[in-house]
N, C-alpha and C. Protein backbone atom coordinates (compact mmCIF):
# COMPACT_ATOMS: atom_id res chain seq x y z
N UNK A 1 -9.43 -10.68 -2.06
CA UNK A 1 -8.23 -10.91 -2.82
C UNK A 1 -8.03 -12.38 -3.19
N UNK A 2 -9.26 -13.27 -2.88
CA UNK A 2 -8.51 -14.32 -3.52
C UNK A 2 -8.89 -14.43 -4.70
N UNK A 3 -9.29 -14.26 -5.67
CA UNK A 3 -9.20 -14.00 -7.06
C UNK A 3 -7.91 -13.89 -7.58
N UNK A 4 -7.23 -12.55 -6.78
CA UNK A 4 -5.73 -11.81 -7.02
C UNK A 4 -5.17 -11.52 -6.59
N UNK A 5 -3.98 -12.12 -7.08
CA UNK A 5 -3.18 -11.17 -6.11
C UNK A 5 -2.53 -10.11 -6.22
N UNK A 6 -3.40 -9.11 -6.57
CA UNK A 6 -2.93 -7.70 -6.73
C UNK A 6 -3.97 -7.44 -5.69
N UNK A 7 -3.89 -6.23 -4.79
CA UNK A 7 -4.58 -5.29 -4.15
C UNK A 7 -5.64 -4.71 -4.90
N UNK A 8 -6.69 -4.52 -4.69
CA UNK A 8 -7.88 -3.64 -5.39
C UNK A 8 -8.01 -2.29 -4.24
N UNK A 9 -7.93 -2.42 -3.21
CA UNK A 9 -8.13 -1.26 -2.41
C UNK A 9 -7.21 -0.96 -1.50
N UNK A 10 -7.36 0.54 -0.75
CA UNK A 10 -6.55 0.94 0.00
C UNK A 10 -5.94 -0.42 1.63
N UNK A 11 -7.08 -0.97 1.67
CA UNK A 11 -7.18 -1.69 2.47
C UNK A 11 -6.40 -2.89 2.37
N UNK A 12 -6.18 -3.72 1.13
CA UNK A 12 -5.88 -4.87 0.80
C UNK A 12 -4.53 -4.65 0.23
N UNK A 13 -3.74 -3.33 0.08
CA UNK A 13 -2.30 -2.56 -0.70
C UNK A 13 -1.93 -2.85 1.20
N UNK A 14 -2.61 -2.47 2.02
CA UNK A 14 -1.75 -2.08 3.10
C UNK A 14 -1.40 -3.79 3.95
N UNK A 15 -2.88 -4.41 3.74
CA UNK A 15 -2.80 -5.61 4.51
C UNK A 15 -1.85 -6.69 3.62
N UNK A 16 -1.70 -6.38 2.26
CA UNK A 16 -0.66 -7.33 1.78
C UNK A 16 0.57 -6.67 1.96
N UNK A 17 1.30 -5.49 1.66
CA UNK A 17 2.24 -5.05 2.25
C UNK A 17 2.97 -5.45 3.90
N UNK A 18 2.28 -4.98 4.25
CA UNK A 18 2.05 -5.34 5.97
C UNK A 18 2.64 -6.94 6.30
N UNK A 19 1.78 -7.96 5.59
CA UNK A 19 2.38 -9.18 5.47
C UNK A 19 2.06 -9.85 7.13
N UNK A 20 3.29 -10.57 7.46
CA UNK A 20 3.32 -11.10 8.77
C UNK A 20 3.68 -10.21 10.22
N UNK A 21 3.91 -9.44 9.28
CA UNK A 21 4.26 -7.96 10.51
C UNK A 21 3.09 -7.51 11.67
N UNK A 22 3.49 -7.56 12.55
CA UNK A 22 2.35 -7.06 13.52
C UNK A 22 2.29 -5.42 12.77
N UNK A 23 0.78 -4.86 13.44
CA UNK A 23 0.27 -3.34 12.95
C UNK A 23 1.53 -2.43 13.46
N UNK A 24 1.82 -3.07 15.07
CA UNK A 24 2.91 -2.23 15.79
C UNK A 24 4.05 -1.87 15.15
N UNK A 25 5.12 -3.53 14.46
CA UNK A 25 6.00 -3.46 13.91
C UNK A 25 5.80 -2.66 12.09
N UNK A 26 4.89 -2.94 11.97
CA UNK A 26 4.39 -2.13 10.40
C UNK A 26 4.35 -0.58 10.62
N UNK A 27 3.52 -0.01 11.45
CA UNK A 27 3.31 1.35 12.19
C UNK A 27 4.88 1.57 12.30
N UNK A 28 5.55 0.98 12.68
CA UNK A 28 6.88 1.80 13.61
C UNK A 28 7.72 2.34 11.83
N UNK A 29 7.67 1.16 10.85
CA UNK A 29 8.04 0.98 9.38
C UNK A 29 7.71 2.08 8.76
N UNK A 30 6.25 2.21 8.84
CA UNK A 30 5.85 3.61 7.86
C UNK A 30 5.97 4.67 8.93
N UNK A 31 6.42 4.70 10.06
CA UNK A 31 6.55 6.24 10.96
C UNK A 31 5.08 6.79 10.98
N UNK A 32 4.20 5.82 11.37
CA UNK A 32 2.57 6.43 11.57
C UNK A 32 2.28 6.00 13.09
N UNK A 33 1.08 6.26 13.59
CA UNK A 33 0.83 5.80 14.89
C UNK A 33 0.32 4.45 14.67
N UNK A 34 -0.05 3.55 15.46
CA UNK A 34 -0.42 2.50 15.13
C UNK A 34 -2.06 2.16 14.92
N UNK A 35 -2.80 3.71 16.29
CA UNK A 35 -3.95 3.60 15.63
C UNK A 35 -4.51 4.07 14.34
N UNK A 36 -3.45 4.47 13.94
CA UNK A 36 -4.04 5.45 11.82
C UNK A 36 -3.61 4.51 11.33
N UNK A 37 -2.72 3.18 11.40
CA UNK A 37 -2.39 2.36 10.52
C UNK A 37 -4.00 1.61 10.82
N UNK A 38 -4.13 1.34 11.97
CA UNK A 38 -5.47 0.22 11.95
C UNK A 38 -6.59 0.85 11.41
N UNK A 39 -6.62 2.31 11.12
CA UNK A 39 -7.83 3.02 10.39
C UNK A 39 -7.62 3.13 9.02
N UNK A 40 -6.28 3.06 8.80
CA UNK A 40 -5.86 2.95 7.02
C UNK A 40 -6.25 1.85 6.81
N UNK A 41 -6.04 -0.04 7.42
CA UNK A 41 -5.99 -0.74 6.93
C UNK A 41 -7.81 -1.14 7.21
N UNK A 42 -8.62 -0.57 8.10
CA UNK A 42 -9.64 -1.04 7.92
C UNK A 42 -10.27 -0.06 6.62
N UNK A 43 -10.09 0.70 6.20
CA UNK A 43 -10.76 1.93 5.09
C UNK A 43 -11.49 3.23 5.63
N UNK A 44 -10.95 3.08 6.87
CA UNK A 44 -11.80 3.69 8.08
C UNK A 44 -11.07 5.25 7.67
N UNK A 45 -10.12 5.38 7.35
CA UNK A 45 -9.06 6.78 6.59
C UNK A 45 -8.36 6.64 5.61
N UNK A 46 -8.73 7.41 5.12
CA UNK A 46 -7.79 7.69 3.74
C UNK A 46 -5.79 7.63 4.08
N UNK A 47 -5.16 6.75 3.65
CA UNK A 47 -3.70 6.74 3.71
C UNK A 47 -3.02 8.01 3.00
N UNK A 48 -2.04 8.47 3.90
CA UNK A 48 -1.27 9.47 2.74
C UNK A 48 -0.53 8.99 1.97
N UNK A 49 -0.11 10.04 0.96
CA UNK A 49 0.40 9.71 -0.42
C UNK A 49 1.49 8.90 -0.03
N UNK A 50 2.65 9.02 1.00
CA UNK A 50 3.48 8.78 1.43
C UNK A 50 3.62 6.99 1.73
N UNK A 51 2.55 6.66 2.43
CA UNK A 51 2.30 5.58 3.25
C UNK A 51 1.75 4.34 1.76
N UNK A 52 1.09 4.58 0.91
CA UNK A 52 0.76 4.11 -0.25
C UNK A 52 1.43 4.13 -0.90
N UNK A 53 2.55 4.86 -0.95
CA UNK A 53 4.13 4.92 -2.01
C UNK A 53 4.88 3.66 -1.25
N UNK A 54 4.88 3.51 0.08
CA UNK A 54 6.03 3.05 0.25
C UNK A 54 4.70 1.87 0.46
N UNK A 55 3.76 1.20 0.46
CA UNK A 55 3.08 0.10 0.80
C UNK A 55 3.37 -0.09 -1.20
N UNK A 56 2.76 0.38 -2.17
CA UNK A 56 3.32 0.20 -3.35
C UNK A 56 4.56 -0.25 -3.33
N UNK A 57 5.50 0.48 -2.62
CA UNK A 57 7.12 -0.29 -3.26
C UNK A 57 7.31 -1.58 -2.57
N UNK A 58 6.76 -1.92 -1.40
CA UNK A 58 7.27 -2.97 -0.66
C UNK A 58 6.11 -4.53 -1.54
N UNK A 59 4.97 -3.89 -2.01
CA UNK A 59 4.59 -5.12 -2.73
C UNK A 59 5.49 -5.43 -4.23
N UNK A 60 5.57 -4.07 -4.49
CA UNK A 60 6.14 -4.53 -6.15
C UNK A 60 7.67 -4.98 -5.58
N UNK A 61 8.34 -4.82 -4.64
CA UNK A 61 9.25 -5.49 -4.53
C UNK A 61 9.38 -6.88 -4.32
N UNK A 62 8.45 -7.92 -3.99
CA UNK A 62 8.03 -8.90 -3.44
C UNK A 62 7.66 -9.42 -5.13
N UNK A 63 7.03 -8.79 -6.27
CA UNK A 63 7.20 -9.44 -7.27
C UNK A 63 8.15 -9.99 -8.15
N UNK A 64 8.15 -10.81 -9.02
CA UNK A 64 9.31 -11.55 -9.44
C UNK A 64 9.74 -10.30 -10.56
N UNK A 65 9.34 -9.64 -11.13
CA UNK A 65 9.75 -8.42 -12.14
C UNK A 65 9.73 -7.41 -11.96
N UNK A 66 10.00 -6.82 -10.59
CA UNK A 66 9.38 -5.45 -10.10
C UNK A 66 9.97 -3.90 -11.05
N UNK A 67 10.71 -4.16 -11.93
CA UNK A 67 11.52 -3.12 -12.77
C UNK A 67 10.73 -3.19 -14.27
N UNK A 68 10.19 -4.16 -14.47
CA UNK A 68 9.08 -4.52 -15.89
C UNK A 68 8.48 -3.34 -16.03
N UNK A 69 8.26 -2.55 -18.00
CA UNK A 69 7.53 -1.88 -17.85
C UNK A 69 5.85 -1.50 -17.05
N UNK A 70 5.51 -2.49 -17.32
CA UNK A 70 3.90 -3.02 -16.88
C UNK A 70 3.94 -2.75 -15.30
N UNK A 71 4.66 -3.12 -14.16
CA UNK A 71 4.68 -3.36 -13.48
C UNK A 71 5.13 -1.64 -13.06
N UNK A 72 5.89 -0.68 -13.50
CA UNK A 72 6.34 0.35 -13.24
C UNK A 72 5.35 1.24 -14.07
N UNK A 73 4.26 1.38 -14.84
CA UNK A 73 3.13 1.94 -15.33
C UNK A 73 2.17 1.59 -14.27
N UNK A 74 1.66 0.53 -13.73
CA UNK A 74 0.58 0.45 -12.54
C UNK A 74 0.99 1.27 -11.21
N UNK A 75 2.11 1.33 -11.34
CA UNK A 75 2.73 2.50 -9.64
C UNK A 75 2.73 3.59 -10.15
N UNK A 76 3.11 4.09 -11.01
CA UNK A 76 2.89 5.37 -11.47
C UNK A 76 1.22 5.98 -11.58
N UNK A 77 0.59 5.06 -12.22
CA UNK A 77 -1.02 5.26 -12.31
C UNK A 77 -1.73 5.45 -11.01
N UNK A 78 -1.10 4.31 -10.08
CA UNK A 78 -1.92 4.18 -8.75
C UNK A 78 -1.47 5.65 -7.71
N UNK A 79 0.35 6.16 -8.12
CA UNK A 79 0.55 7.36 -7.25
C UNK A 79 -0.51 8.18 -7.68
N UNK A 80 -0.81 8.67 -9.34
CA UNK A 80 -1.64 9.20 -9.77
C UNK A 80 -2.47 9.44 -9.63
N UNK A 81 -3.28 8.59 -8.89
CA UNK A 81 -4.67 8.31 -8.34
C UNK A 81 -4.62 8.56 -7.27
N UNK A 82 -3.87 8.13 -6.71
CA UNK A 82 -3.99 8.72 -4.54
C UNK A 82 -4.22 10.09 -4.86
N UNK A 83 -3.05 10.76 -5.86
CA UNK A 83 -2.63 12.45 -5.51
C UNK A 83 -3.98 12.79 -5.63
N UNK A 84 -4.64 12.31 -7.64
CA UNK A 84 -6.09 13.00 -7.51
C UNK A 84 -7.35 13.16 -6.39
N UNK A 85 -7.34 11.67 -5.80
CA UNK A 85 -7.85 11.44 -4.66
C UNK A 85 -8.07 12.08 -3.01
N UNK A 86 -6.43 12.43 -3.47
CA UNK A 86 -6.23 13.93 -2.18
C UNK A 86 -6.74 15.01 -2.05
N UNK A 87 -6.74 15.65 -3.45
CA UNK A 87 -7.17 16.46 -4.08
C UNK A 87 -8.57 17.18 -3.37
């Protein structure tokens, strides 16, 4: 990510979300165990739709325009993509 600072993977959505938060205090946030958060954030498991919605809202909230069309077309695309991904 230093190129960007947007997330490219499941891994780098959760570890920038996540922020300064310990895994524990992040885990307790998304209501997961703490060892599936450390397997989400290594790529080691696939995140549910759930956990990527709310790691999505907590970065786009942290942006300076988080209501911008542009910015509300990339969350929509990326839910889009988990669901197919579930699939």
């Amino acid at each position: 990510m230093a190129e960007s600072r947007f997330p490219r993977s499941q891994k780098e959505l959760i570890k920038l979300a996540r922020g300064a938060a310990t895994q524990r205090e992040f885990a307790m946030r998304l209501k997961v165990d703490k060892s599936c958060l450390s397997r989400y954030e290594s790529g080691k498991l696939g995140a549910p739709v759930r956990v990527i919605d709310e790691c999505l809202k907590i970065v786009a909230n942290g942006l300076v325009e988080p209501n911008s069309p542009s910015i509300a077309s990339a969350l929509e695309h990326a839910r889009m993509t988990v669901k197919c991904l579930e699939q």
